[in-house]
Every structure is written in structure tokens, then in C-alpha cells.
Protein backbone atom coordinates (compact mmCIF):
# COMPACT_ATOMS: atom_id res chain seq x y z
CA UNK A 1 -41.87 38.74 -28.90
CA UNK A 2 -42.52 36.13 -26.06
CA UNK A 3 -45.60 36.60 -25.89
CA UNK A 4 -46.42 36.45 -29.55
CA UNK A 5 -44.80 33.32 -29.84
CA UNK A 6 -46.34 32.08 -26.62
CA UNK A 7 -47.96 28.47 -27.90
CA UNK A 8 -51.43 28.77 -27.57
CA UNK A 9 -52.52 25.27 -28.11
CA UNK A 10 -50.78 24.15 -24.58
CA UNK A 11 -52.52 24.33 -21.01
CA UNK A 12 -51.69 23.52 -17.47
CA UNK A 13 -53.80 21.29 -15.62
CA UNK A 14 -52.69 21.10 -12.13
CA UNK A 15 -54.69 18.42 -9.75
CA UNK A 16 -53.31 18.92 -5.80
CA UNK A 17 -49.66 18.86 -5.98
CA UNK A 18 -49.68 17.25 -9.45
CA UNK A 19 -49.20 19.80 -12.31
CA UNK A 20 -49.23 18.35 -16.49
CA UNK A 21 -49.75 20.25 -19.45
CA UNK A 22 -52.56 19.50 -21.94
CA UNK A 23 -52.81 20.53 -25.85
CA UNK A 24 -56.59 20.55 -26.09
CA UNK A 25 -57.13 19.55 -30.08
CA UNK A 26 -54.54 16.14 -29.28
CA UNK A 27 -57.14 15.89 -25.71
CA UNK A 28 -60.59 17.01 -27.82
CA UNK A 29 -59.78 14.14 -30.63
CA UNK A 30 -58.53 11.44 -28.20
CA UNK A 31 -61.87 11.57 -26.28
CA UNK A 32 -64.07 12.67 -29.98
CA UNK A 33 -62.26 8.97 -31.06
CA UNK A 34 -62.83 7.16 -27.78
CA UNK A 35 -66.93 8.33 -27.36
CA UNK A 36 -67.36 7.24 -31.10
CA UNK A 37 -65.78 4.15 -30.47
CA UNK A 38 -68.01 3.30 -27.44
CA UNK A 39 -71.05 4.32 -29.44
CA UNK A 40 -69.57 1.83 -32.05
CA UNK A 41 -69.40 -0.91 -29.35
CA UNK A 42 -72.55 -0.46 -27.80
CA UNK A 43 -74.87 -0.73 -31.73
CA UNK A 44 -72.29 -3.76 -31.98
CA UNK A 45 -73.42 -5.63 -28.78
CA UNK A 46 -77.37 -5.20 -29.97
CA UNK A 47 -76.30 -5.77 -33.68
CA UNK A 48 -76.40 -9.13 -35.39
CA UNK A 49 -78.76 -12.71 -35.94
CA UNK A 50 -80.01 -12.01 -32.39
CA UNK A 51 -81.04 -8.30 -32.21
CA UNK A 52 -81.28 -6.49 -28.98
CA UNK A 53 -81.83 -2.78 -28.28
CA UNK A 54 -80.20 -0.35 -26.18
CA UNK A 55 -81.99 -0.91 -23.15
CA UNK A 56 -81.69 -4.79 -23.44
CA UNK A 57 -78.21 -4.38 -23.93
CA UNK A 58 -77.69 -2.09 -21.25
CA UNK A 59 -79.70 -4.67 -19.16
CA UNK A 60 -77.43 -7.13 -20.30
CA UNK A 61 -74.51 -5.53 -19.25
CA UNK A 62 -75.63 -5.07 -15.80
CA UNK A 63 -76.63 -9.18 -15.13
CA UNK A 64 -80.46 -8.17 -16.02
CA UNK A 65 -82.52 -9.61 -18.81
CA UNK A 66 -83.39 -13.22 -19.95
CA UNK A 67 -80.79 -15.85 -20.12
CA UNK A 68 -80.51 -15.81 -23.96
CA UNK A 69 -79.81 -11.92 -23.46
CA UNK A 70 -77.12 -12.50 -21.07
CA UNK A 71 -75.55 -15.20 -23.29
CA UNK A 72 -75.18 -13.72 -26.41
CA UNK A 73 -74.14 -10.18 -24.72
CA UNK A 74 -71.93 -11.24 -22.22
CA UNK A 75 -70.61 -14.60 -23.56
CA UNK A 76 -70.31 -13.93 -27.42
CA UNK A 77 -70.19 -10.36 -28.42
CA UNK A 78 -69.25 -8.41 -25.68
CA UNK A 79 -65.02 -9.66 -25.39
CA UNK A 80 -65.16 -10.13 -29.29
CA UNK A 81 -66.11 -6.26 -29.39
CA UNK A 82 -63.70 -5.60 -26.66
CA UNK A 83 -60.65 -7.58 -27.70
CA UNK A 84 -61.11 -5.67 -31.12
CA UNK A 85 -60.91 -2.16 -29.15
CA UNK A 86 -57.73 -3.07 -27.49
CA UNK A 87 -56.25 -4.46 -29.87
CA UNK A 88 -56.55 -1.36 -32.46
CA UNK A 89 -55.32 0.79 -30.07
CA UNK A 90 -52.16 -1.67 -29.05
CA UNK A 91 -51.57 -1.89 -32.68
CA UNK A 92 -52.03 2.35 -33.28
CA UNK A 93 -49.71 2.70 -30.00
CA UNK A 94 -47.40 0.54 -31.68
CA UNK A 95 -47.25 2.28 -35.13
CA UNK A 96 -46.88 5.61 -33.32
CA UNK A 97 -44.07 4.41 -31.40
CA UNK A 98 -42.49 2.70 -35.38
CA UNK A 99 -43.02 6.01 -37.16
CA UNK A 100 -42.04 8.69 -34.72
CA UNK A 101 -38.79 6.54 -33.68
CA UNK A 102 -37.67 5.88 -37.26
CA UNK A 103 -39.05 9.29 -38.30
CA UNK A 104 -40.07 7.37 -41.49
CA UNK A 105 -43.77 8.12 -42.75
CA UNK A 106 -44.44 4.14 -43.81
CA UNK A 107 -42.24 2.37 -40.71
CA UNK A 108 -44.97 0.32 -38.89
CA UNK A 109 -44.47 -3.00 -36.89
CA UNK A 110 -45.14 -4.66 -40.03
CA UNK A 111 -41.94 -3.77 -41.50
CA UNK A 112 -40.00 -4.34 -38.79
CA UNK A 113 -41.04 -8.05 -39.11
CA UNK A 114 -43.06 -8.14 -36.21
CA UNK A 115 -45.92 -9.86 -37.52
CA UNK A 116 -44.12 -11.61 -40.25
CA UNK A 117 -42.75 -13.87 -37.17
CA UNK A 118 -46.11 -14.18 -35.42
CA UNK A 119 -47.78 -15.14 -38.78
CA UNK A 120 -45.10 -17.53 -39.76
CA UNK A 121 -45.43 -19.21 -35.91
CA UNK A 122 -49.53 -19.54 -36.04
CA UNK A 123 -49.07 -20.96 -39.72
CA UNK A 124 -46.53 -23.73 -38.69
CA UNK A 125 -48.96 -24.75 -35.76
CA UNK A 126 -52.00 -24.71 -37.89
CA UNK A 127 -50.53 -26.60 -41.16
CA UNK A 128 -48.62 -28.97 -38.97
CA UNK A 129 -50.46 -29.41 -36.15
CA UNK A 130 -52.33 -32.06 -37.88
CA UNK A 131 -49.43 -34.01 -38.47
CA UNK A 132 -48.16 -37.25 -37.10
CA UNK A 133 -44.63 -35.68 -36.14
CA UNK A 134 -45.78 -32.85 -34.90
CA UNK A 135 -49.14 -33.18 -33.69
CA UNK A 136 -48.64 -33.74 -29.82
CA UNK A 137 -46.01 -30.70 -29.18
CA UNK A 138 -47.80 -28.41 -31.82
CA UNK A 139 -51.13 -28.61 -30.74
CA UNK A 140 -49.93 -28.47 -26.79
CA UNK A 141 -48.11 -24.84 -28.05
CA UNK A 142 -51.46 -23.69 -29.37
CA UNK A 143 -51.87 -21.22 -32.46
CA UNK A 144 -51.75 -17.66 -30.27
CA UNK A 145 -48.48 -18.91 -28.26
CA UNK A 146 -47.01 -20.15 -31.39
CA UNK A 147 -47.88 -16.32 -32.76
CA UNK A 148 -46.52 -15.06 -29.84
CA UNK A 149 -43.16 -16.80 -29.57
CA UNK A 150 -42.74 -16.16 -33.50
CA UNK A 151 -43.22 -12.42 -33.12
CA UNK A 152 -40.83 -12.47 -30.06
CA UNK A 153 -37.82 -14.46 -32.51
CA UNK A 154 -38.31 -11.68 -34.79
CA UNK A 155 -38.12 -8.81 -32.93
CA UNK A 156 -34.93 -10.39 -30.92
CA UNK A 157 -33.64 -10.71 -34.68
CA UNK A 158 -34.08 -6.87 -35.79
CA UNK A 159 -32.31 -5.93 -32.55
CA UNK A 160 -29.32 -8.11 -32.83
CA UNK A 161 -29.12 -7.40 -36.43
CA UNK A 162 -30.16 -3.49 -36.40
CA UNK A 163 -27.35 -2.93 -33.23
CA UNK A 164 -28.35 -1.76 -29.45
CA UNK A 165 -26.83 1.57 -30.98
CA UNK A 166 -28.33 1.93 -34.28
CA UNK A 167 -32.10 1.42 -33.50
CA UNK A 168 -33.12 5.01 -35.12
CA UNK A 169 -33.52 5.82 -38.31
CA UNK A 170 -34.11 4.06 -41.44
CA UNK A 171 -31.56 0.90 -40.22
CA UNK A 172 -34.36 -1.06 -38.36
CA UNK A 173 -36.98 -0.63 -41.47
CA UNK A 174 -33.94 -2.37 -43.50
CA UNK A 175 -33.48 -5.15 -41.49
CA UNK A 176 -36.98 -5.69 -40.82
CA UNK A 177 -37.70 -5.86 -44.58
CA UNK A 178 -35.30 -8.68 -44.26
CA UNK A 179 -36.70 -10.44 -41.66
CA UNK A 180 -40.35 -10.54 -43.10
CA UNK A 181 -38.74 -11.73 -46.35
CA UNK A 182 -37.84 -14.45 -44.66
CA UNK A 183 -40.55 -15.09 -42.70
CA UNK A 184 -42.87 -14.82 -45.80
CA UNK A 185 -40.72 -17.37 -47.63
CA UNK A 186 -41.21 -19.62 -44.67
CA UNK A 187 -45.25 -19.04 -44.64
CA UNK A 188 -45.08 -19.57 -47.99
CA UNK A 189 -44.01 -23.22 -47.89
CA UNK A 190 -45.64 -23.98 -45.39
CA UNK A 191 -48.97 -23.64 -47.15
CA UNK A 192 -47.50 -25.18 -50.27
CA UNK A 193 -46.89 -28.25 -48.28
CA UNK A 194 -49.93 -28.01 -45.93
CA UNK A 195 -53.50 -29.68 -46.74
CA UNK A 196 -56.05 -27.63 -48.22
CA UNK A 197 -58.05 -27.56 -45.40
CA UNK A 198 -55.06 -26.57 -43.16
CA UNK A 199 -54.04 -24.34 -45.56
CA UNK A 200 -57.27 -22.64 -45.76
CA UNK A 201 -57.64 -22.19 -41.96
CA UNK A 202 -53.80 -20.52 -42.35
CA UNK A 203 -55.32 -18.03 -45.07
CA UNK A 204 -58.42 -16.84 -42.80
CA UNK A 205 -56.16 -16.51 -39.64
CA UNK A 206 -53.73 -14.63 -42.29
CA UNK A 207 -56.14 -12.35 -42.88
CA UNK A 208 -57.12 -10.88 -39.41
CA UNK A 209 -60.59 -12.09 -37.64
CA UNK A 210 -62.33 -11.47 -34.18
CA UNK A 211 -64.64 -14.36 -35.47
CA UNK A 212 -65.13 -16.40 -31.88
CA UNK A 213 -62.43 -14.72 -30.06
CA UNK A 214 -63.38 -14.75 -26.34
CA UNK A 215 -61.84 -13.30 -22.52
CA UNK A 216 -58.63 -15.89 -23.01
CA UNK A 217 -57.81 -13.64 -26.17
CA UNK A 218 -58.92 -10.18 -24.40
CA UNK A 219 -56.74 -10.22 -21.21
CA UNK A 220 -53.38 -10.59 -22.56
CA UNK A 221 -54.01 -7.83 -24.74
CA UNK A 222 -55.52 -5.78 -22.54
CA UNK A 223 -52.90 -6.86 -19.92
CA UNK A 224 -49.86 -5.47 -22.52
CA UNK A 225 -51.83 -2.06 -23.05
CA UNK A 226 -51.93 -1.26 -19.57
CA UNK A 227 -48.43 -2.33 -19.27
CA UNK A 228 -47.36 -0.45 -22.56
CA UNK A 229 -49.23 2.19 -21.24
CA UNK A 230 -46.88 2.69 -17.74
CA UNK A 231 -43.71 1.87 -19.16
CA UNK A 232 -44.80 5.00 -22.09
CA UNK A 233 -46.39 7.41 -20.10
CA UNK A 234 -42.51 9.03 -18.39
CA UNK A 235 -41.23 8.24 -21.91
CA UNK A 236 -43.56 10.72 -24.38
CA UNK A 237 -41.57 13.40 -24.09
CA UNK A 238 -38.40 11.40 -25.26
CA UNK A 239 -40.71 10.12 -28.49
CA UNK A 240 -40.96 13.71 -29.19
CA UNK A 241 -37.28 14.06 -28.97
CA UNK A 242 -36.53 11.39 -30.80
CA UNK A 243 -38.59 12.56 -34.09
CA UNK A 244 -36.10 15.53 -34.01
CA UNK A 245 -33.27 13.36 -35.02
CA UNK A 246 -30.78 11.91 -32.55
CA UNK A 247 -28.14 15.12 -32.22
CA UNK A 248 -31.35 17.31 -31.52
CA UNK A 249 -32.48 14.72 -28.58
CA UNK A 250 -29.07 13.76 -27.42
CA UNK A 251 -28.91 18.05 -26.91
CA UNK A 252 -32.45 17.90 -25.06
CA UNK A 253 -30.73 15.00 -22.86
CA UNK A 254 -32.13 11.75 -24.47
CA UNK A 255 -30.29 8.79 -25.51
CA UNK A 256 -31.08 7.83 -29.02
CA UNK A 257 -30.12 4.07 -28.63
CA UNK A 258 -31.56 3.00 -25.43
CA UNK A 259 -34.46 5.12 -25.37
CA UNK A 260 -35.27 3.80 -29.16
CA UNK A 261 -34.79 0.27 -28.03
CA UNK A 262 -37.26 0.64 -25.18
CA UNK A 263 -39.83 1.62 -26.86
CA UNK A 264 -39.50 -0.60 -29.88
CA UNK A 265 -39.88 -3.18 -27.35
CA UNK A 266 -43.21 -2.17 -26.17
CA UNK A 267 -43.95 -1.55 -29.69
CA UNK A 268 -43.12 -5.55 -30.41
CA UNK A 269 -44.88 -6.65 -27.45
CA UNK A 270 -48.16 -4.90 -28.44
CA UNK A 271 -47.96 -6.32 -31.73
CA UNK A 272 -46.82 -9.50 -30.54
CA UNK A 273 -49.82 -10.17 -28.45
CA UNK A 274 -52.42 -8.56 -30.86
CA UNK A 275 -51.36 -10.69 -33.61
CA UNK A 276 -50.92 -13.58 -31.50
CA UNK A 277 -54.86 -12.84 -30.12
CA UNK A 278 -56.79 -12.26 -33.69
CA UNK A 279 -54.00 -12.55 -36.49
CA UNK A 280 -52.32 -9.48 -38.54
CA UNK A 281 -54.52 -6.75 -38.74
CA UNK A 282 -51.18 -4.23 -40.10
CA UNK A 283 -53.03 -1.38 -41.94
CA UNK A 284 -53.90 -0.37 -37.96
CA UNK A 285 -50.33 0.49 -37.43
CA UNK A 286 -50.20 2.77 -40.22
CA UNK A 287 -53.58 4.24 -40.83
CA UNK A 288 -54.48 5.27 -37.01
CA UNK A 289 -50.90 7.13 -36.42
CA UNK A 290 -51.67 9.04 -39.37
CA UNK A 291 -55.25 9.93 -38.93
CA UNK A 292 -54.21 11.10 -35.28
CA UNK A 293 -51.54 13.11 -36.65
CA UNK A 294 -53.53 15.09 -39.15
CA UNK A 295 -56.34 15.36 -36.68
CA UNK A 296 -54.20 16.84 -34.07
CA UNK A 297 -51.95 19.06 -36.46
CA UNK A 298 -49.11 17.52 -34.45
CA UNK A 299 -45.61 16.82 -35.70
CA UNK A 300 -45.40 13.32 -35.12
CA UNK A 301 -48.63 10.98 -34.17
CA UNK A 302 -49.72 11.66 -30.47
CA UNK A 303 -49.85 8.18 -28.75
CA UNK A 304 -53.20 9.17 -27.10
CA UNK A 305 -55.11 9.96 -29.99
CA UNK A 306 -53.77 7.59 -32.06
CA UNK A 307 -55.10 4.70 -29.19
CA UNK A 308 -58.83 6.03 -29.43
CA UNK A 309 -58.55 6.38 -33.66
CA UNK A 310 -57.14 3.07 -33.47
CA UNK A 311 -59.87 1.16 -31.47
CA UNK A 312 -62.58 3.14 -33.50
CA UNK A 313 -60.97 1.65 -36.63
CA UNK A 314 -61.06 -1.88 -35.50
CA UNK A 315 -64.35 -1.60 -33.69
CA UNK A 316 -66.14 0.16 -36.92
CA UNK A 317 -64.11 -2.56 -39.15
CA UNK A 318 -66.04 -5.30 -37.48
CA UNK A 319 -68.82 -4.08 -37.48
CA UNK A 320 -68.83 -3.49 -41.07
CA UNK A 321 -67.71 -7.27 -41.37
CA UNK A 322 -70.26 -8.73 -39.30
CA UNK A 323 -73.04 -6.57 -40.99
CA UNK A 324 -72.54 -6.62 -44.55
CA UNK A 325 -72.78 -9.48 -45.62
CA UNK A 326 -74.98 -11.11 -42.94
CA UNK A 327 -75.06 -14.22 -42.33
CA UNK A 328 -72.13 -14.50 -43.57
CA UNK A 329 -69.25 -12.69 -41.65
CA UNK A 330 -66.48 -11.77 -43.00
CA UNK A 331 -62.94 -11.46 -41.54
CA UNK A 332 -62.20 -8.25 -40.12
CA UNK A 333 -58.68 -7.97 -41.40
CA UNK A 334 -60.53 -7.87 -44.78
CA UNK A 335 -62.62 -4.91 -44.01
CA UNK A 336 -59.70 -3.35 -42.71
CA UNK A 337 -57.60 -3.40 -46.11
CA UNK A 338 -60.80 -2.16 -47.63
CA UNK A 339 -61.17 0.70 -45.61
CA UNK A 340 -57.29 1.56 -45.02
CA UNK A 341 -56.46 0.93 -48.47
CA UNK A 342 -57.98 4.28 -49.58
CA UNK A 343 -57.37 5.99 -46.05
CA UNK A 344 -54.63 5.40 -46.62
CA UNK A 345 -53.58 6.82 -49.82
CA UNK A 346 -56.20 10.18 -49.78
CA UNK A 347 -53.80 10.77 -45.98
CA UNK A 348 -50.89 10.21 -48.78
CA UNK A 349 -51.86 12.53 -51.16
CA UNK A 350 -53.50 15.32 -49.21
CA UNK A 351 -49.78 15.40 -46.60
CA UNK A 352 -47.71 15.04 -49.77
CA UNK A 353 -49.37 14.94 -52.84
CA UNK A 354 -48.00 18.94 -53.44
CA UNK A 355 -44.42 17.66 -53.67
CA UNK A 356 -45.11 15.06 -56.26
């Protein structure tokens, strides 16, 4: 009977003294996601007013080429295209981490009030930044620190409200609905009160854009994947764990509480600093888990996979927004909605529409 029920779908890869196992189909769509997303970002770099082709590009790239070349691939597009990468796959990290630990199919960063604080910190610096009262410390803060700092208040208030102890399960989702009602109420009069032309600036960073974001945006992000990235690697197996319910992982030998507080930390952090770097781009969170999941035919959405779906989505996103409607770019948080709108409920109805 063993050896009927021997998995299949697992294999050992063994480098030296190191040993792991693999699951091919979670492996084959990671790096299926990741090679379409590099294809994505290399049309993107030759793609726009300025055209270039693949071999200027690649010239580009390498320090070759005129000095126009050089500018606009190097300079303007090249840490636009990559903040965008590493910021969808922070943000699909992050929504893996949300669903599998609250083993709730809709519990992103989102609704844990994540970016509700970071969107409610850029909006106070950008409506009253202007200001006479508030002009010199605001503007010294600076719109991605003020994003920052918000989305670090709110997650401190989910914990302390949610419990060190009671961080699994559908708990966190309810206080985090409470959190970005408040939050919201608190964006909401700001704009009320804020000049049009502040208030309009608020609305476009609301919205999610990669419109003139440069290396000062990339590196913290990038900086906060690689860290996420350590911290999650000797915790996947506990993730797993954890989607089984906390009696099944205490039984496998995981603490529920602190192991669920760790990684909703890294979860906040890597939506922390990708709103803070281009604004709320939330249907990544939700969208890029799920398409990883159903891709992989896993249980719960493999953090791997759901990285490489995730940059793909943002990448192919802003593409889409710099392209459409040329000259006129739109902001990639828009495209985003579009496109993860109805993602998001065909992955709906095909996973549950039979139990409607």
C-alpha cells in the first residue's frame, strides 16, 4: 500500500552534503512565471516614446550604445521595470503568507490594514505637506517614509489588538477590517480638507503607479525580499502546518502563535515597503497566491511560485499601462484592478463556483 500511496509529485535533490526535496509542477511554474516575466521586462526596456530593440537594449544593459541609449535604459526604465518585479512578488509573498496563516481564501495584507496605514501616512504628507503648520516636518518625512511608518502603526495595532496568542484564524482579518476602517475614515478627510491639487496627487498615489520611480524606491524593496526571503526559507514547512489548523501543527511540533506572528511580520514589512515605494497595488496579494495555487494543484499557495506569478503580474500590468494609451500612461494600480478584477472572480468561480 506504501508504495501506491508513495507521492509522486516529490523529488530529492541532493547537492554535496546538502539534500532538499523538490515538487516539480510548484518548481516548473515558479521558473515558467519567472522566464515570462523576464521576457516581459526585457520588450518593456525597448518599449515606449523612445524605441529600442533587443540588441540595443542588450547593449544598453552592458554600458554599450549611444548616450541617449544608456539614459533612457539604464536611468528611466530599467529600476521602474525592476522595482515593479520586486515589488509583485513582495506583495504575492505577502498574500501567501495572509491566506495560508489565516487559512481564509480572501485574507490578504489589505485586510489586515496594512496598506490602509501606509495610504493614510503618504496622504497626510501629500495633502499637508503644503501647509504652513506642517510644511517643514512633513516634507523632511517624505511621502514613502510617511507610507512606511503608517503601515508599521497599523500592523503594531492588529497585533496588540488580535493577541500574541490569537494571530491564526479569522481574528486578525476582524481586527484588520477595523483598522482600515479607520484608516479609510482618516484618508477620507484628509482629502475633503486638502486642495484639489493635493488632493489629486493623493488619488494617483492612491491608485498604485511606477510612473518615475527610480533605484531610491528599488533597494528597499529589494532589500526586504531578500530579507523576507531568509527569515522564510527554515519557516515553509511551518506555513504548511499552519494551513492545517493549529491542533494539527501544534501535533507536527509548531507553535501556532509565535510562528503566525513571525511571519505576519514579514508579511507587513513586505507590504510596508512596497506600498511605501509605488502606493497600494492590493489585488497582487490576492490574485498571485491564487493563480500559484491553482497552477501548482497545491493546498495552500506555494511562496515560490506565487513570487514569479506575482512579478509577472506587475511587470505585464505596466506594461499594459504604459502602452495603451500612449502617450499617455496610465497608473499601474489601474491596470491592475482591470486585470485582477476578472482574475479574480473566473479563480472564484472555477475553485468554488460548484458549491454555490
Amino acid at each position: 500500500m506504501s508504495a501506491a500511496r508513495q507521492p509522486t509529485a516529490i523529488r530529492s535533490l541532493r547537492l554535496g552534503g546538502l539534500s532538499t526535496r523538490v515538487r516539480p509542477r510548484r518548481l516548473g511554474v515558479a521558473i515558467a512565471a519567472t522566464a515570462a516575466a523576464a521576457l516581459i521586462a526585457i520588450l518593456s526596456l525597448g518599449t515606449g516614446d523612445y524605441t529600442l530593440s533587443p540588441a540595443e537594449v542588450a547593449a544598453a544593459l552592458l554600458g554599450h550604445g549611444d548616450r541617449r541609449d544608456l539614459l533612457v535604459v539604464q536611468v528611466v526604465r530599467l529600476p521602474r521595470i525592476l522595482t515593479g518585479l520586486a515589488v509583485g512578488a513582495a506583495l504575492a509573498i505577502a498574500g501567501a503568507i495572509t491566506l495560508t496563516t489565516a487559512r481564509n481564501t480572501l485574507a490578504t495584507p489589505d485586510l489586515l490594514g496594512v496598506t490602509g496605514g501606509a495610504s493614510a501616512g503618504a496622504v497626510a504628507v501629500i495633502t499637508l505637506g503644503g501647509t504652513a503648520s506642517a510644511s517643514g516636518v512633513l516634507r523632511e518625512i517624505g511621502v514613502p517614509t510617511a507610507a512606511l511608518g503608517g503601515a508599521l502603526v497599523a500592523s503594531a495595532l492588529v497585533v496588540l489588538l488580535t493577541g500574541r496568542t490569537r494571530l491564526t484564524g479569522i481574528r486578525p482579518l476582524l481586527v484588520g477590517l477595523g483598522v482600515t476602517a479607520f484608516f479609510t475614515g482618516v484618508i477620507n478627510l484628509l482629502l475633503i480638507v486638502a486642495p484639489i491639487k493635493d488632493a489629486a496627487r493623493a488619488n494617483v498615489w492612491l491608485t498604485g503607479s511606477l510612473n518615475q520611480r527610480s533605484w531610491p524606491e528599488f533597494w528597499p524593496v529589494v532589500t526586504a525580499l531578500a530579507v523576507g526571503v531568509i527569515i522564510l526559507v527554515p519557516l515553509a514547512h511551518r506555513l504548511g502546518a499552519l494551513h492545517l489548523g493549529p491542533d494539527v501543527a501544534r501535533a507536527l511540533g509548531t507553535a501556532p502563535g509565535p510562528t503566525a506572528l513571525v511571519l505576519l511580520v514579514v508579511a507587513g514589512a513586505l507590504t510596508a515597503v512596497s506600498a511605501a515605494a509605488v502606493g497600494p497595488l492590493g489585488f497582487v496579494a490576492l490574485v498571485a497566491p491564487h493563480a500559484a495555487r491553482l497552477a501548482t494543484g497545491a493546498s495552500h499557495p506555494p511562496l515560490a511560485a506565487s513570487a514569479a506569478v506575482g512579478a509577472l503580474f506587475v511587470a505585464a500590468s505596466d506594461l499594459v499601462a504604459r502602452t495603451a494609451f500612449a502617450p499617455i500612461t496610465l497608473p499601474a494600480g489601474a491596470v491592475v484592478a482591470i486585470v485582477g478584477g476578472p482574475v479574480l472572480a473566473a479563480l472564484l468561480i472555477t475553485r468554488f463556483g460548484r458549491r454555490a
